[in-house]
C-alpha atoms as a PDB file:
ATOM      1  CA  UNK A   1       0.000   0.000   0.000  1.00  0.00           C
ATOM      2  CA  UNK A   2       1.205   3.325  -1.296  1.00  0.00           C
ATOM      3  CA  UNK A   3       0.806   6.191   1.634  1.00  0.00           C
ATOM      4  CA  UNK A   4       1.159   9.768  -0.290  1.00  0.00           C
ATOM      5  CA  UNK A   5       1.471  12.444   2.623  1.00  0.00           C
ATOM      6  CA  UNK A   6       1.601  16.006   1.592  1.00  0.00           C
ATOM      7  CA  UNK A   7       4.203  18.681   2.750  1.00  0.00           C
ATOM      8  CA  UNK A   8       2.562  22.183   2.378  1.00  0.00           C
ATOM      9  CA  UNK A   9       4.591  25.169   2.295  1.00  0.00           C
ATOM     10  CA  UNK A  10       4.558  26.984   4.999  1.00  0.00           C
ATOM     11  CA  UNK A  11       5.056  31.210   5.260  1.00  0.00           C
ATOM     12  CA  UNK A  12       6.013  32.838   8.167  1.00  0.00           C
ATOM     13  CA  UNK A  13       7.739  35.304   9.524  1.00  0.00           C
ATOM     14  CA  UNK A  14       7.834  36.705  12.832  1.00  0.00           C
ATOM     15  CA  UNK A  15       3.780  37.266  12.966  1.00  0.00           C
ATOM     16  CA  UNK A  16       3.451  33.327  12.652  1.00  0.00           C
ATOM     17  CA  UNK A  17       2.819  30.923   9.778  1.00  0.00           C
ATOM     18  CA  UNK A  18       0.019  30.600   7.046  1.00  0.00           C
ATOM     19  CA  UNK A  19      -0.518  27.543   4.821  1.00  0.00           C
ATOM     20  CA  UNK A  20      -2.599  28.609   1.654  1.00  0.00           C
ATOM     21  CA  UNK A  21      -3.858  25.044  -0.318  1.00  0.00           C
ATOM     22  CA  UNK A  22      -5.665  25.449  -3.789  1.00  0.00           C
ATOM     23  CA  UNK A  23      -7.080  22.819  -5.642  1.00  0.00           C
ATOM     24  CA  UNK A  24      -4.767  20.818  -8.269  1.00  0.00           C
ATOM     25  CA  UNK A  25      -2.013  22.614  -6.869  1.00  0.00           C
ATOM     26  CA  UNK A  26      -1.751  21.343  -3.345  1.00  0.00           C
ATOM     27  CA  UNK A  27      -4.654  19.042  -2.948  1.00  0.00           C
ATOM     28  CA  UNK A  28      -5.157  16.739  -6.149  1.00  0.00           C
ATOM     29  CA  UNK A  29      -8.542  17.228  -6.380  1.00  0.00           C
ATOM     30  CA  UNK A  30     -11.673  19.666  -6.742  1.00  0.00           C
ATOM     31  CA  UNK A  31     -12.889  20.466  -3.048  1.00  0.00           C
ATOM     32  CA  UNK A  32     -16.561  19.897  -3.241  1.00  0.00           C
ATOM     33  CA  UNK A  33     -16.585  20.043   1.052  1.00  0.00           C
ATOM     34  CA  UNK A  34     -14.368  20.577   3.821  1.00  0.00           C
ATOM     35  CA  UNK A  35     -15.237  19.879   7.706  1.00  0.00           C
ATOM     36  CA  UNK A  36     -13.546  19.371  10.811  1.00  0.00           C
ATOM     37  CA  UNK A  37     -13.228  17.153  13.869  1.00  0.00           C
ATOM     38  CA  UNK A  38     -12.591  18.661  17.193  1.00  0.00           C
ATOM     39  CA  UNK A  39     -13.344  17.932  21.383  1.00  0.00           C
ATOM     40  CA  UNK A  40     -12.746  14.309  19.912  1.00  0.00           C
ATOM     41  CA  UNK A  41     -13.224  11.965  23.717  1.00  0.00           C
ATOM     42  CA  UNK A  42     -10.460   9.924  24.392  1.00  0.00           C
ATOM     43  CA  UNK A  43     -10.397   6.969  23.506  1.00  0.00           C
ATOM     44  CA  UNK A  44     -12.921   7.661  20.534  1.00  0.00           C
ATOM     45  CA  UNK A  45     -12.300   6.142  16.885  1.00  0.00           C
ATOM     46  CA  UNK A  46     -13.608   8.349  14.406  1.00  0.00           C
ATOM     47  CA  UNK A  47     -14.561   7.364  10.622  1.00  0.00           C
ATOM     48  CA  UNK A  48     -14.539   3.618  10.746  1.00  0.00           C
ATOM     49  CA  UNK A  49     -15.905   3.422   7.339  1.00  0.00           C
ATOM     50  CA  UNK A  50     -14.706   3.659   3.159  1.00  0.00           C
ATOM     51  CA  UNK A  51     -15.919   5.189   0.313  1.00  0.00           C
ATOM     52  CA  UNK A  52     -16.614   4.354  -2.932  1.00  0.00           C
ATOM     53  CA  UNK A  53     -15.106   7.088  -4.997  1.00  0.00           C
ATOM     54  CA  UNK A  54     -14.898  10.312  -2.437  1.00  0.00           C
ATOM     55  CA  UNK A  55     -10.717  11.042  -1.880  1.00  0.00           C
ATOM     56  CA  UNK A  56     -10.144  13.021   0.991  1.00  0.00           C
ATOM     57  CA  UNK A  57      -6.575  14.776   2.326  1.00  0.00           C
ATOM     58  CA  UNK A  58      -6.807  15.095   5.912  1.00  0.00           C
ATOM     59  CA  UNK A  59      -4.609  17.675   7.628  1.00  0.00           C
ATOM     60  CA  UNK A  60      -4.119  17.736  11.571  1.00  0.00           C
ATOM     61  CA  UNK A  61      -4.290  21.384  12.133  1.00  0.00           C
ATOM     62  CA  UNK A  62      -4.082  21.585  15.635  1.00  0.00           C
ATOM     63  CA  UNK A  63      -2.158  18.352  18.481  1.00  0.00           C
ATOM     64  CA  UNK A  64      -2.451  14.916  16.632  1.00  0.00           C
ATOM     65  CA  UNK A  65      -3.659  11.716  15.664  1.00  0.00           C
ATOM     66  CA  UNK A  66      -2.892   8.951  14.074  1.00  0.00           C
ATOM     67  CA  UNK A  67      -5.159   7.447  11.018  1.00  0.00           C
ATOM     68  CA  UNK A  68      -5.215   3.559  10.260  1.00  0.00           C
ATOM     69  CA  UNK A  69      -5.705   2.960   6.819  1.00  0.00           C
ATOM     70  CA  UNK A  70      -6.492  -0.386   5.350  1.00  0.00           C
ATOM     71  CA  UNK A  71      -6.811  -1.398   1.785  1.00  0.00           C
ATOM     72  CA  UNK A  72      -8.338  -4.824   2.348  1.00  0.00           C
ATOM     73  CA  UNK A  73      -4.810  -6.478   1.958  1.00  0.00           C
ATOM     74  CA  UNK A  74      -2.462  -4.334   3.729  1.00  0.00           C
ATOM     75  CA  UNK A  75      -2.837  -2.182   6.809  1.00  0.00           C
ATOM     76  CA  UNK A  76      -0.621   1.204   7.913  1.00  0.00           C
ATOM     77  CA  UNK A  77      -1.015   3.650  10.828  1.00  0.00           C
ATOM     78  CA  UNK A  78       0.105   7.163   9.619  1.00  0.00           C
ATOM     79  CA  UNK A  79       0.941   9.879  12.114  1.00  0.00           C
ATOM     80  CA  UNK A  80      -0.204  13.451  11.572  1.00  0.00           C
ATOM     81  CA  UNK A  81       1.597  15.564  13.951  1.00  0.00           C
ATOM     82  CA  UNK A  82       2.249  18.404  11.771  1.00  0.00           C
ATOM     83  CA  UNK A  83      -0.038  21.376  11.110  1.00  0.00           C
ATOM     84  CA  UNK A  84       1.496  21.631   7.448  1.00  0.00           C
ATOM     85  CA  UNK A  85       1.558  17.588   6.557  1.00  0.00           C
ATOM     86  CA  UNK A  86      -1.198  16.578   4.678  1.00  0.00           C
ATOM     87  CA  UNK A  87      -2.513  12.538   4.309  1.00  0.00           C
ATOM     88  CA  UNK A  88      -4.136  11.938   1.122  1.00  0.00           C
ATOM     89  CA  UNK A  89      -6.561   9.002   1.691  1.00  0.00           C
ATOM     90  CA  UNK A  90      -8.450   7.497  -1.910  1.00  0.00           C
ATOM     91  CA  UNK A  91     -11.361   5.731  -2.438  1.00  0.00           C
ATOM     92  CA  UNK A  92     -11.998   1.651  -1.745  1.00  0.00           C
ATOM     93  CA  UNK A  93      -9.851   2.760   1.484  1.00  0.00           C
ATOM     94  CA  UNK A  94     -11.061   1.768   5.026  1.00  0.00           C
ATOM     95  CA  UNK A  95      -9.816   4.728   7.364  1.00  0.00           C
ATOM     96  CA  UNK A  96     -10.041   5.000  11.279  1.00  0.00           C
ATOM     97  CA  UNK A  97      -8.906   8.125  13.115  1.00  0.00           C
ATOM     98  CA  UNK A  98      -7.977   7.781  16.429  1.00  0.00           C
ATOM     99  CA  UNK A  99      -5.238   8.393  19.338  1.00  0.00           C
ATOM    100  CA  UNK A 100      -6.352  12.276  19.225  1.00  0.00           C
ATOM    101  CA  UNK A 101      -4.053  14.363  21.478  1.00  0.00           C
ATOM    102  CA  UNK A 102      -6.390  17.014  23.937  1.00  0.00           C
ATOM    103  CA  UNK A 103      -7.562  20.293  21.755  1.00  0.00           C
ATOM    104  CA  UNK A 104      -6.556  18.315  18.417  1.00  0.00           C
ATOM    105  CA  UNK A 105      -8.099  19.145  15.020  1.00  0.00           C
ATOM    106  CA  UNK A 106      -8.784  17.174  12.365  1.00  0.00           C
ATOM    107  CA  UNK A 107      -9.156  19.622   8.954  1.00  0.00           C
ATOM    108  CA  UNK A 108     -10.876  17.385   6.139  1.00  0.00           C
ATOM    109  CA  UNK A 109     -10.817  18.153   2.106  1.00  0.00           C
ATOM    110  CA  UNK A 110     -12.936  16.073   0.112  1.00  0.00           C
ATOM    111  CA  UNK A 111     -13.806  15.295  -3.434  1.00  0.00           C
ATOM    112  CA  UNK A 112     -17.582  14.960  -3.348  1.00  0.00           C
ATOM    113  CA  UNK A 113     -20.385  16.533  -1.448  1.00  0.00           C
ATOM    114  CA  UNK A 114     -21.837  14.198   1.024  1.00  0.00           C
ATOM    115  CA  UNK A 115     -23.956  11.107  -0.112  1.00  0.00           C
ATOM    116  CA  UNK A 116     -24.463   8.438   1.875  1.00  0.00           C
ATOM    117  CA  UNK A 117     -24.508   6.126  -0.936  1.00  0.00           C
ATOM    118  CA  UNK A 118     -20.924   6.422  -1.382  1.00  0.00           C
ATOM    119  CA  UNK A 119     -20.354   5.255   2.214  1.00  0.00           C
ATOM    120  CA  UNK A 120     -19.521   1.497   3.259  1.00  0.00           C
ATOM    121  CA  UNK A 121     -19.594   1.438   6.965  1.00  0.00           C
ATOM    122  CA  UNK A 122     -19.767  -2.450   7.436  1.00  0.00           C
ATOM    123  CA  UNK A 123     -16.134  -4.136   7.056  1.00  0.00           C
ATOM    124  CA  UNK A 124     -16.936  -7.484   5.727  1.00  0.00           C
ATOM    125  CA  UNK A 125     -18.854  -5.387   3.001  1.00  0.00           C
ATOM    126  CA  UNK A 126     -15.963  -3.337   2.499  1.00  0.00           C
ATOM    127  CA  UNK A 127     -13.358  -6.507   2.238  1.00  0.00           C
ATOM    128  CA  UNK A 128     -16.531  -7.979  -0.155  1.00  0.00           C
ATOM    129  CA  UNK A 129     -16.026  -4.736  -2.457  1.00  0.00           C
ATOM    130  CA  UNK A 130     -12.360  -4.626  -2.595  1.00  0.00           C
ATOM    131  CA  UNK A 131     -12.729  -8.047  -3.717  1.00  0.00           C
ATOM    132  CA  UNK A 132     -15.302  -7.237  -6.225  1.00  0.00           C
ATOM    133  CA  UNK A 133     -13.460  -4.541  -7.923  1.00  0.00           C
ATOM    134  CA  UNK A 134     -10.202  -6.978  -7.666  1.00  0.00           C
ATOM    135  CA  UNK A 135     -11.610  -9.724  -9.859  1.00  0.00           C
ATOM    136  CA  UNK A 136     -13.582  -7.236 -12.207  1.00  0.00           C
ATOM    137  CA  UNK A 137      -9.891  -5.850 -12.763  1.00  0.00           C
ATOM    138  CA  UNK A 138     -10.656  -2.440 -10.860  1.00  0.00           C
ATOM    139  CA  UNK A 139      -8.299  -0.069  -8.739  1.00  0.00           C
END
């Protein structure tokens, strides 16, 4: 499994620092929606679901976390610690966000609006899909 994590570039000077991310340019993809996660409980694991074509970059903007991303075959946990690191996470791509540090923010960009139709929230249906698409040649 291929993990593509995004360095923005940062600009500061002695006021602070600003990250500025455009579409195509920094994120690879049209931003149809952005949210955010924040007062995330501890112990809370957030997402705990795929989509079928929505790509997201997620961007820690504030503490950390850590996401677990599983592609039916392979699993990785990816750090984001950095308020200018970016995780790109594609479709057919189970994702869990969890180990959120106190005050932690969790800045989302994603391709599509929201449609629950694109969602697979059961895992066994998820493994089921990636199989699917697999055999029928699919990415």
């Amino acid at each position: 499994m291929q993990v593509v994590k995004y360095v923005f570039q940062p600009h500061g000077d002695e006021r602070g620092q600003l990250v500025a991310l455009e579409e195509f340019k920094d994120i690879p993809f049209r931003i149809k929606r952005v949210y955010y996660m924040y007062d995330t409980v501890d112990g809370v694991v957030r997402g705990k679901h795929a989509h079928k074509t929505l790509q997201q970059i997620l961007v820690c903007i504030h503490g950390s976390c850590k996401i677990r991303l599983d592609n039916g075959s392979e699993k990785k946990i990816v750090p984001l610690e950095k308020p200018y690191e970016g995780l790109y996470v594609a479709n057919n791509m189970w994702r869990e966000m969890y180990d959120f540090s106190p005050g932690a923010v969790l800045l989302v960009f994603a391709s599509e609006l929201y449609d629950e139709s694109d969602y697979i929230r059961d895992y066994d249906e998820f493994l089921n899909f990636v199989k699917e698409r697999k055999n029928n040649g699919e990415n």
